[in-house]
PDB file of N, CA and C in Angstrom:
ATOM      1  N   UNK A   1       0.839  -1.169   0.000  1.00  0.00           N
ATOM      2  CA  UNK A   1       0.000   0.000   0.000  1.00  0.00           C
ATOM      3  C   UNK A   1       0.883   1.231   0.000  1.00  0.00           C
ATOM      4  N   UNK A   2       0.405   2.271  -0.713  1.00  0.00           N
ATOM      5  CA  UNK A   2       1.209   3.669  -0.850  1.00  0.00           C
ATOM      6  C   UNK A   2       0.136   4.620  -0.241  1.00  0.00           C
ATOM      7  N   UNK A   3       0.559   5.136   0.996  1.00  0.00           N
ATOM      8  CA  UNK A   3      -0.302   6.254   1.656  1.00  0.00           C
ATOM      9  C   UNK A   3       0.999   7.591   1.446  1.00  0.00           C
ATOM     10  N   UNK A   4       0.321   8.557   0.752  1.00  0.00           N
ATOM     11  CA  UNK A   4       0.580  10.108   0.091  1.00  0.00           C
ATOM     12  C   UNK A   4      -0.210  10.848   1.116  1.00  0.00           C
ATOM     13  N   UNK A   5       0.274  12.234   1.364  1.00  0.00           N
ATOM     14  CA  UNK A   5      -0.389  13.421   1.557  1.00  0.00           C
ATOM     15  C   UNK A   5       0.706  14.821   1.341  1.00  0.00           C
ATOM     16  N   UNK A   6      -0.061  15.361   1.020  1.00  0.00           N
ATOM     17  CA  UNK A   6       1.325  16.490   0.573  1.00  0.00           C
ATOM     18  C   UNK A   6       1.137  16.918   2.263  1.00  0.00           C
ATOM     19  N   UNK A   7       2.490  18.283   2.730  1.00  0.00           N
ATOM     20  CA  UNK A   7       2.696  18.308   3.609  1.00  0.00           C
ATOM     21  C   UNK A   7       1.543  19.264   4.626  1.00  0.00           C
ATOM     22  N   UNK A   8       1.035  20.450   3.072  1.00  0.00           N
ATOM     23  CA  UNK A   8      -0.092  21.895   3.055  1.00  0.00           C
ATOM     24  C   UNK A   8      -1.033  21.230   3.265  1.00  0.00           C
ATOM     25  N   UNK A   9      -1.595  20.077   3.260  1.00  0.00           N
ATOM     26  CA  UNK A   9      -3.353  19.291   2.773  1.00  0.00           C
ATOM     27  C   UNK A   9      -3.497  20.037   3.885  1.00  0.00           C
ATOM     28  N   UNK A  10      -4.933  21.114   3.955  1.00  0.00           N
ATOM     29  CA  UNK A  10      -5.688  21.176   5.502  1.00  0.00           C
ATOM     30  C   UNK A  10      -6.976  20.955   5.551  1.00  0.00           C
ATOM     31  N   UNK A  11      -7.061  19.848   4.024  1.00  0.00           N
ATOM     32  CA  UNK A  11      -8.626  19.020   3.967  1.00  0.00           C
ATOM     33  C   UNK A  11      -8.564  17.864   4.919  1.00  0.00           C
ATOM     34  N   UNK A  12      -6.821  16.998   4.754  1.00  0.00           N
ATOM     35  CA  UNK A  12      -6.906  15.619   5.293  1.00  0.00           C
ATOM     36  C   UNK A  12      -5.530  16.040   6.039  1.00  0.00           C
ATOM     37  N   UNK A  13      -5.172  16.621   7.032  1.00  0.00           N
ATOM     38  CA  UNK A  13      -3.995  17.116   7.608  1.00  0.00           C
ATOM     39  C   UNK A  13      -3.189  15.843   7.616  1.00  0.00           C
ATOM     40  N   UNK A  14      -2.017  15.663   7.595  1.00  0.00           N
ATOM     41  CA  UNK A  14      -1.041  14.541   7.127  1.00  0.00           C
ATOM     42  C   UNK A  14      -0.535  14.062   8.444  1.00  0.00           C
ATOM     43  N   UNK A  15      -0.377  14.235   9.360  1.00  0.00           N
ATOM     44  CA  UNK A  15       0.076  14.147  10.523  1.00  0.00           C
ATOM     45  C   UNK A  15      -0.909  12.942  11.065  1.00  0.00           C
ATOM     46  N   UNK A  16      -1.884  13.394  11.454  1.00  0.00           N
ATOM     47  CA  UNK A  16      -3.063  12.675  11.508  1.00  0.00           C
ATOM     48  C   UNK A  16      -3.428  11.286  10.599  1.00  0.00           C
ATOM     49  N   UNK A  17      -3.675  11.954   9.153  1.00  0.00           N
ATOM     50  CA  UNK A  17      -4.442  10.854   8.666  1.00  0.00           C
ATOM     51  C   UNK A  17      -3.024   9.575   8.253  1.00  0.00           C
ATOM     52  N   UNK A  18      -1.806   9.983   8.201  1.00  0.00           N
ATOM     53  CA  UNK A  18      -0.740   9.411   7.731  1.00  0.00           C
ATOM     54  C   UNK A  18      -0.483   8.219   8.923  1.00  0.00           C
ATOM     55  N   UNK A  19      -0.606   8.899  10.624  1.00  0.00           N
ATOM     56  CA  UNK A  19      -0.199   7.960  11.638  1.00  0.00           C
ATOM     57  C   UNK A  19      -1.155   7.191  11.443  1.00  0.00           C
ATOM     58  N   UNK A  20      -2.072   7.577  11.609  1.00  0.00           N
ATOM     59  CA  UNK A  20      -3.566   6.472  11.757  1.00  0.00           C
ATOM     60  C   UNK A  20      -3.340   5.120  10.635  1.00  0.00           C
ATOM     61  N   UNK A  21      -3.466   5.572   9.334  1.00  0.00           N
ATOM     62  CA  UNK A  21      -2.904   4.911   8.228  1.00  0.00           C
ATOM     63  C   UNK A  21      -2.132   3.918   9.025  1.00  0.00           C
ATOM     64  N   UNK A  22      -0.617   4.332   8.891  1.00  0.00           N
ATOM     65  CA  UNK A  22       0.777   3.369   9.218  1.00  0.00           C
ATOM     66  C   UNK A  22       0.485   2.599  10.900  1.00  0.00           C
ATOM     67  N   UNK A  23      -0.488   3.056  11.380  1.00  0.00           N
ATOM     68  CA  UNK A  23      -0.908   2.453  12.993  1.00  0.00           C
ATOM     69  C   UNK A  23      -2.069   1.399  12.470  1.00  0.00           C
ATOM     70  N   UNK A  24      -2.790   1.456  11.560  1.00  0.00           N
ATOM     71  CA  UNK A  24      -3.683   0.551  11.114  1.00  0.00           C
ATOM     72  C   UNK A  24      -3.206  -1.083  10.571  1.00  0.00           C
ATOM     73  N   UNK A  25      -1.801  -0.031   9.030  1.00  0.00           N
ATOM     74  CA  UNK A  25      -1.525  -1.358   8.711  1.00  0.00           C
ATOM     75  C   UNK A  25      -0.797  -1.706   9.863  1.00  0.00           C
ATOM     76  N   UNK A  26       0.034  -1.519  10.437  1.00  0.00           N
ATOM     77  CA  UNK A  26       0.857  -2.573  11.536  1.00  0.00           C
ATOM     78  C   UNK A  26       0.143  -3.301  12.247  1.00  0.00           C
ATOM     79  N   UNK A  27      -1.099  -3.018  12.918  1.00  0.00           N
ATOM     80  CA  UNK A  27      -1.837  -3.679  13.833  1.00  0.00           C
ATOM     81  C   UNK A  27      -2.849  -4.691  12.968  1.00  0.00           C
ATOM     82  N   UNK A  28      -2.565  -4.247  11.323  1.00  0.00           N
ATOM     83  CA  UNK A  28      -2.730  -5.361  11.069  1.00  0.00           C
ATOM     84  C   UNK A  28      -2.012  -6.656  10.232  1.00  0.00           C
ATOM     85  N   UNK A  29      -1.170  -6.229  10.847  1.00  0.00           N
ATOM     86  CA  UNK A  29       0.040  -7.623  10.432  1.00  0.00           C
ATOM     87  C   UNK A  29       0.545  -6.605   8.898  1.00  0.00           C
ATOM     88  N   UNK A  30       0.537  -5.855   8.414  1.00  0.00           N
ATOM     89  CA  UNK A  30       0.505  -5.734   6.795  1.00  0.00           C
ATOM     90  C   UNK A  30       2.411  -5.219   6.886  1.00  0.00           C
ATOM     91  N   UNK A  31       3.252  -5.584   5.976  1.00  0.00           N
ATOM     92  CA  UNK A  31       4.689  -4.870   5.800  1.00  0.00           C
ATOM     93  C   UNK A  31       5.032  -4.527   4.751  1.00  0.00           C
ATOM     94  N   UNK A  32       4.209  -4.271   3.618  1.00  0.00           N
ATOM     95  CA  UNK A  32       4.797  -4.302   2.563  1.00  0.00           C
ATOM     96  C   UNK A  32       3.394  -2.509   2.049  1.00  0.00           C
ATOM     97  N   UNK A  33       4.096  -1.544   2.623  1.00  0.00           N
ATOM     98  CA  UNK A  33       3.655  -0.406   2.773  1.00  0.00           C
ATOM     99  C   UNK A  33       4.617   1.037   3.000  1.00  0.00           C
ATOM    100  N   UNK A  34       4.325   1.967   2.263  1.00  0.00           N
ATOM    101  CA  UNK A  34       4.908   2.829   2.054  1.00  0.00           C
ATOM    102  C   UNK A  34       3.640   4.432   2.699  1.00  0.00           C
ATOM    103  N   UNK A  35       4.592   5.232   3.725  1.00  0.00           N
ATOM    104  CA  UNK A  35       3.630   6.470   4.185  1.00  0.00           C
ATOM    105  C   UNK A  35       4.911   7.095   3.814  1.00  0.00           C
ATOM    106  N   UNK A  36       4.266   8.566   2.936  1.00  0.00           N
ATOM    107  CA  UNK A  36       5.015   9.631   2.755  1.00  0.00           C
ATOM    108  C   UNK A  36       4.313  10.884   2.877  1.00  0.00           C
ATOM    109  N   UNK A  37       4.748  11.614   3.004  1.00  0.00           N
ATOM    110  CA  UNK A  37       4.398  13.163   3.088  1.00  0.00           C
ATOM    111  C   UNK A  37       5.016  14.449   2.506  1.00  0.00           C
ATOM    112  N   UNK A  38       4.940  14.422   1.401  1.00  0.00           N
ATOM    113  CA  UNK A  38       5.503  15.859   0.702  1.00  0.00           C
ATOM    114  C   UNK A  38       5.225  16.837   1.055  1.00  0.00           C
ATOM    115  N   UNK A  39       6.654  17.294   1.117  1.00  0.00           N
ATOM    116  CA  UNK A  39       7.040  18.849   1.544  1.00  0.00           C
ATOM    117  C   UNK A  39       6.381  20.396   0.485  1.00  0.00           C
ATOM    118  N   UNK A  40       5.783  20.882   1.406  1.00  0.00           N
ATOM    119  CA  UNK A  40       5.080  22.137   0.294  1.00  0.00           C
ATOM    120  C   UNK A  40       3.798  21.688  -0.574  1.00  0.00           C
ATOM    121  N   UNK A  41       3.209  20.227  -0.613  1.00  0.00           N
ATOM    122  CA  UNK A  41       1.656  20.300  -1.247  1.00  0.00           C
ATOM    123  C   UNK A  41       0.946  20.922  -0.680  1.00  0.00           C
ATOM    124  N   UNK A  42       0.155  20.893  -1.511  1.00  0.00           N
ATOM    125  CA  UNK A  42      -1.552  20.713  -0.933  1.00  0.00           C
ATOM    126  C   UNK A  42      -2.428  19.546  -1.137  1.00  0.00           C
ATOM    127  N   UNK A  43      -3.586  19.843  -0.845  1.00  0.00           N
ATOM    128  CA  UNK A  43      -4.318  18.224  -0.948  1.00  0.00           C
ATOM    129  C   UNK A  43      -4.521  17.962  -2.559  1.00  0.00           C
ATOM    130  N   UNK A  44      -4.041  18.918  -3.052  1.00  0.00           N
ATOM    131  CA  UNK A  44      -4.278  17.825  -5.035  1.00  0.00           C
ATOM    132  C   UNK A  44      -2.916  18.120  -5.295  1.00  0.00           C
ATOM    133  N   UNK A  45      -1.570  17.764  -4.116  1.00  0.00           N
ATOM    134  CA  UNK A  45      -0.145  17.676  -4.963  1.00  0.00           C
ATOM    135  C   UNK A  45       0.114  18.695  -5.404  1.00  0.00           C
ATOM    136  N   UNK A  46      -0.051  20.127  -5.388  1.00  0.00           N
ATOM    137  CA  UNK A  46       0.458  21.211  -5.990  1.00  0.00           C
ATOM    138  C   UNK A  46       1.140  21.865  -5.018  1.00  0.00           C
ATOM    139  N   UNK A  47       1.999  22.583  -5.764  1.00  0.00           N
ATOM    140  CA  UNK A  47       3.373  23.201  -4.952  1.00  0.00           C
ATOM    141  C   UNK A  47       2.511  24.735  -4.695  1.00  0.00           C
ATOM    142  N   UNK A  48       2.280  24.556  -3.261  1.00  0.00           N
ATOM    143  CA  UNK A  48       1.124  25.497  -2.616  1.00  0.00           C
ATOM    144  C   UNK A  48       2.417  26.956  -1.724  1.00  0.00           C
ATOM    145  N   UNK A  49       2.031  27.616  -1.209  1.00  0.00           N
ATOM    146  CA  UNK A  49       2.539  28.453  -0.202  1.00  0.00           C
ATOM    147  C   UNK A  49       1.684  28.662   0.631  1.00  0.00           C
ATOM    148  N   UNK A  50       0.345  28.620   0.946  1.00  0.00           N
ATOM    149  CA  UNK A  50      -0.546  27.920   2.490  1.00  0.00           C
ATOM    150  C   UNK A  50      -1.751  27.000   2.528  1.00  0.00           C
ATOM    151  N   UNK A  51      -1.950  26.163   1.256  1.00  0.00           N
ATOM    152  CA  UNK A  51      -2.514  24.746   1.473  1.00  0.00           C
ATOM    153  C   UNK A  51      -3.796  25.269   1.186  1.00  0.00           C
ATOM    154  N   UNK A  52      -4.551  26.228   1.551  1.00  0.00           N
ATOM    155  CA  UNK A  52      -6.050  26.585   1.528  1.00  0.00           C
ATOM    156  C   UNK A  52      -6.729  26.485   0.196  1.00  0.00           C
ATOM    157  N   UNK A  53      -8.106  25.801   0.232  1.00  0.00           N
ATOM    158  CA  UNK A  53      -8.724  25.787  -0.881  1.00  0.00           C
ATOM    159  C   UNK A  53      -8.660  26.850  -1.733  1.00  0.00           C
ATOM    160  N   UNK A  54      -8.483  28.318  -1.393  1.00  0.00           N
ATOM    161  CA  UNK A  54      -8.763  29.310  -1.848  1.00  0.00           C
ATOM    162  C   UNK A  54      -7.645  29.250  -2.929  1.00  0.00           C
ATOM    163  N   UNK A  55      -6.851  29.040  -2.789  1.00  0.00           N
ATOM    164  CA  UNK A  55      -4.991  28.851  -3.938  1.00  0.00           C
ATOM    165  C   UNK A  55      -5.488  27.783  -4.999  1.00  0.00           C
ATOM    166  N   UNK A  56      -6.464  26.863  -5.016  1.00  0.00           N
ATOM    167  CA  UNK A  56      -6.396  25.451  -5.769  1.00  0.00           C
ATOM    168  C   UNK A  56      -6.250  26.431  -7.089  1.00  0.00           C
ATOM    169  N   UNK A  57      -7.629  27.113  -7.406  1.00  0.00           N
ATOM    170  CA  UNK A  57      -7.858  27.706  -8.606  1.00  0.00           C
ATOM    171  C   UNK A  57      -6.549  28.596  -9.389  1.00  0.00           C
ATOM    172  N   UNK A  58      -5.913  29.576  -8.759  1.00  0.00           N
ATOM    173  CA  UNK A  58      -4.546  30.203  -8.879  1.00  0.00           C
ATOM    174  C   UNK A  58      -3.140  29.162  -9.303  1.00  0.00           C
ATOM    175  N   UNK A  59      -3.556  27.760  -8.889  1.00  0.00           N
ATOM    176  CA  UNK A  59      -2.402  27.462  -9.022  1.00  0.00           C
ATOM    177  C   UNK A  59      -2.354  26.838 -10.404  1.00  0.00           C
ATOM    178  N   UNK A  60      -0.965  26.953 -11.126  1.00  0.00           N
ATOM    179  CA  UNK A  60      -1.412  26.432 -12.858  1.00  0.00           C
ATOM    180  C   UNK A  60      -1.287  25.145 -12.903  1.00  0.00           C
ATOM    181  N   UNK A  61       0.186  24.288 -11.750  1.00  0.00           N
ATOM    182  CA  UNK A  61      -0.008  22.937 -11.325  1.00  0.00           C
ATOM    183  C   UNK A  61      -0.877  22.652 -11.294  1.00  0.00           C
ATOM    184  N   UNK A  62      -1.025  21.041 -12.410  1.00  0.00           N
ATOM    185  CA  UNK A  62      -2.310  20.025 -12.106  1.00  0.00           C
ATOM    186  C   UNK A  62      -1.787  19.494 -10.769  1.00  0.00           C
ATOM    187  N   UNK A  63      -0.352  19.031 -11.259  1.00  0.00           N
ATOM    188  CA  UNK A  63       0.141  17.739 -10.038  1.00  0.00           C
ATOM    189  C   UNK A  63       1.452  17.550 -10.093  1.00  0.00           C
ATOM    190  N   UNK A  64       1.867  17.620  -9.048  1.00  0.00           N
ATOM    191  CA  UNK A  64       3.442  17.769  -9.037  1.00  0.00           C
ATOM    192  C   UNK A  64       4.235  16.150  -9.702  1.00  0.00           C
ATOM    193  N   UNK A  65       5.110  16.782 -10.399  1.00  0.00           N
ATOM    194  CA  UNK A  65       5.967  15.750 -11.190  1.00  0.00           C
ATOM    195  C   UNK A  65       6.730  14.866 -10.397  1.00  0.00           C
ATOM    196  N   UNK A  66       6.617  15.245  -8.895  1.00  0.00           N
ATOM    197  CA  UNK A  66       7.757  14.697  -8.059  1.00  0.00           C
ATOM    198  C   UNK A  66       6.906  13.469  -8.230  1.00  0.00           C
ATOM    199  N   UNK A  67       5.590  13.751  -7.534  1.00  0.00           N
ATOM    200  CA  UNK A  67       4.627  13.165  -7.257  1.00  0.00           C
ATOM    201  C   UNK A  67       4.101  12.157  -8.140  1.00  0.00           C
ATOM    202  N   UNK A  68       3.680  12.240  -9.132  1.00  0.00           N
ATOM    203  CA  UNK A  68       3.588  11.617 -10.571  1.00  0.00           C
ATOM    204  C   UNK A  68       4.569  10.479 -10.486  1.00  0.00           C
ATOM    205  N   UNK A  69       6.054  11.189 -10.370  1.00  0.00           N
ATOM    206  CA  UNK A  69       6.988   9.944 -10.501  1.00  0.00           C
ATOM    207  C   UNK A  69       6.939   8.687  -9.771  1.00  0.00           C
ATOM    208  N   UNK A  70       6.875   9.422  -8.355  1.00  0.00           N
ATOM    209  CA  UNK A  70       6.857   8.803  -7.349  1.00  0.00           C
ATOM    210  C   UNK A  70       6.190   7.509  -7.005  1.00  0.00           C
ATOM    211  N   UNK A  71       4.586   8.110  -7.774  1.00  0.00           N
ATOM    212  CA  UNK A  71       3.653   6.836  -7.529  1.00  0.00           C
ATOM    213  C   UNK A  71       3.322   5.653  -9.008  1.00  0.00           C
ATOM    214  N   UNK A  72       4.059   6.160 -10.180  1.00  0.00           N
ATOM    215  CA  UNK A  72       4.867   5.351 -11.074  1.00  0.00           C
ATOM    216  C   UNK A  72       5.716   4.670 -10.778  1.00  0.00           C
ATOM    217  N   UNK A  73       6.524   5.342 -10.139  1.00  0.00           N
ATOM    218  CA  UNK A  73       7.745   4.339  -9.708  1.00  0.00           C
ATOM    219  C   UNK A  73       7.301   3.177  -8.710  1.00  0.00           C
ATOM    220  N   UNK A  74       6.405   3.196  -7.769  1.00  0.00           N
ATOM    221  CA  UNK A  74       5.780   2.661  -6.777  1.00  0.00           C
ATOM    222  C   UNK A  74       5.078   1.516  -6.993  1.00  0.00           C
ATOM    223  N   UNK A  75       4.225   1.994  -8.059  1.00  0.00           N
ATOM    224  CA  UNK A  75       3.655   0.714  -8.982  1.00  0.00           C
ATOM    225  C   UNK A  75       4.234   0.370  -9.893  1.00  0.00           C
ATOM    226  N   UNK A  76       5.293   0.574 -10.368  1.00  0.00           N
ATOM    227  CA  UNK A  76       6.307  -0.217 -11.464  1.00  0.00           C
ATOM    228  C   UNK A  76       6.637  -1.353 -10.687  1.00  0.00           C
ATOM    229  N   UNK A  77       6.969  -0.754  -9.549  1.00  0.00           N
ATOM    230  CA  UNK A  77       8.183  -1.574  -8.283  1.00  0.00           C
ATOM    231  C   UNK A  77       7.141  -2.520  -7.596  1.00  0.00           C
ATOM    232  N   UNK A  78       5.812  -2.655  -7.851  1.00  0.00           N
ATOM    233  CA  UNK A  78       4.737  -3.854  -7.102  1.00  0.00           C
ATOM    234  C   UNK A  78       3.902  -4.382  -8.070  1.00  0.00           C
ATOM    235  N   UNK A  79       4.521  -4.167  -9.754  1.00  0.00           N
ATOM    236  CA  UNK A  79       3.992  -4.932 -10.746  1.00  0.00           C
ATOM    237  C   UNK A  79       4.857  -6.432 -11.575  1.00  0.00           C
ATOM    238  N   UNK A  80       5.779  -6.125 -11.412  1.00  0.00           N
ATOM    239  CA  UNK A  80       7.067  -6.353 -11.867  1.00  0.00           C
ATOM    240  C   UNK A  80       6.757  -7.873 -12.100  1.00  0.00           C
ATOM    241  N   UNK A  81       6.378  -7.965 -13.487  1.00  0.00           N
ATOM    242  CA  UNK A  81       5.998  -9.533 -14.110  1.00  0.00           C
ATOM    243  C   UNK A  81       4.378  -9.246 -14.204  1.00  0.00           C
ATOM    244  N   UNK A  82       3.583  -8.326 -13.449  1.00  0.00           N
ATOM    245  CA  UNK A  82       2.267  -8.096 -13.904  1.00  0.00           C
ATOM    246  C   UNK A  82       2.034  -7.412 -15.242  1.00  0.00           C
ATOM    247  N   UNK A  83       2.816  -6.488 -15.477  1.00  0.00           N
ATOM    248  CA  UNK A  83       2.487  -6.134 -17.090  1.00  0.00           C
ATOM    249  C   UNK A  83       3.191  -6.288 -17.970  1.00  0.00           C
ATOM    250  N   UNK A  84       3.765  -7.500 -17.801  1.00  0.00           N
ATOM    251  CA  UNK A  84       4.246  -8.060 -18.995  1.00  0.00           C
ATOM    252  C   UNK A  84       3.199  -9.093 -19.460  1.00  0.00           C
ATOM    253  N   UNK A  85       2.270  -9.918 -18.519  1.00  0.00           N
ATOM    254  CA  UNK A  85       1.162 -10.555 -19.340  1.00  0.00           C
ATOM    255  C   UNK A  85      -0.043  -9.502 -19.834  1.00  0.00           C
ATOM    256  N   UNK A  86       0.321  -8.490 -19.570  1.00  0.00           N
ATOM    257  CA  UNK A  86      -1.077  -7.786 -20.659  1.00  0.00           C
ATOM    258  C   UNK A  86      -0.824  -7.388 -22.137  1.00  0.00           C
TER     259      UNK A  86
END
């Protein structure tokens, strides 16, 4: 599992919903899980300066490239022999 939150979200504050997350899977046996938290999002991945809904519209970022990569790379790295039979 890949749990994301940029660091600005103050829809799903990261602190919070990230421990809960990583306290869930452990208690339930799960190890094969990834919690991150990017520095400077907001809750749709854009490179924010104070997270508030009011910036979504202003900002020209769809979605940060870090981000993009990140969760490509993530599922490249937990497919590996899955898409080669498609």
């Amino acid at each position: 599992m890949l749990a994301i939150n940029g660091e600005k979200d103050l829809q799903v504050p990261p602190s919070e919903n990230l421990s809960a997350i990583e306290e869930a899977l452990l208690k339930g046996g799960n190890k094969d899980f990834v919690i991150k938290e990017f520095p400077g999002l907001n809750h749709f991945f854009q490179t924010a300066e104070t997270g508030s809904p009011d910036e979504y519209a202003r900002i020209e970022e769809t979605i940060s490239s870090e981000v993009l990569k990140y969760i490509s790379d993530w599922i490249l790295s937990h497919t590996d022999g899955v898409l080669n039979i498609l």
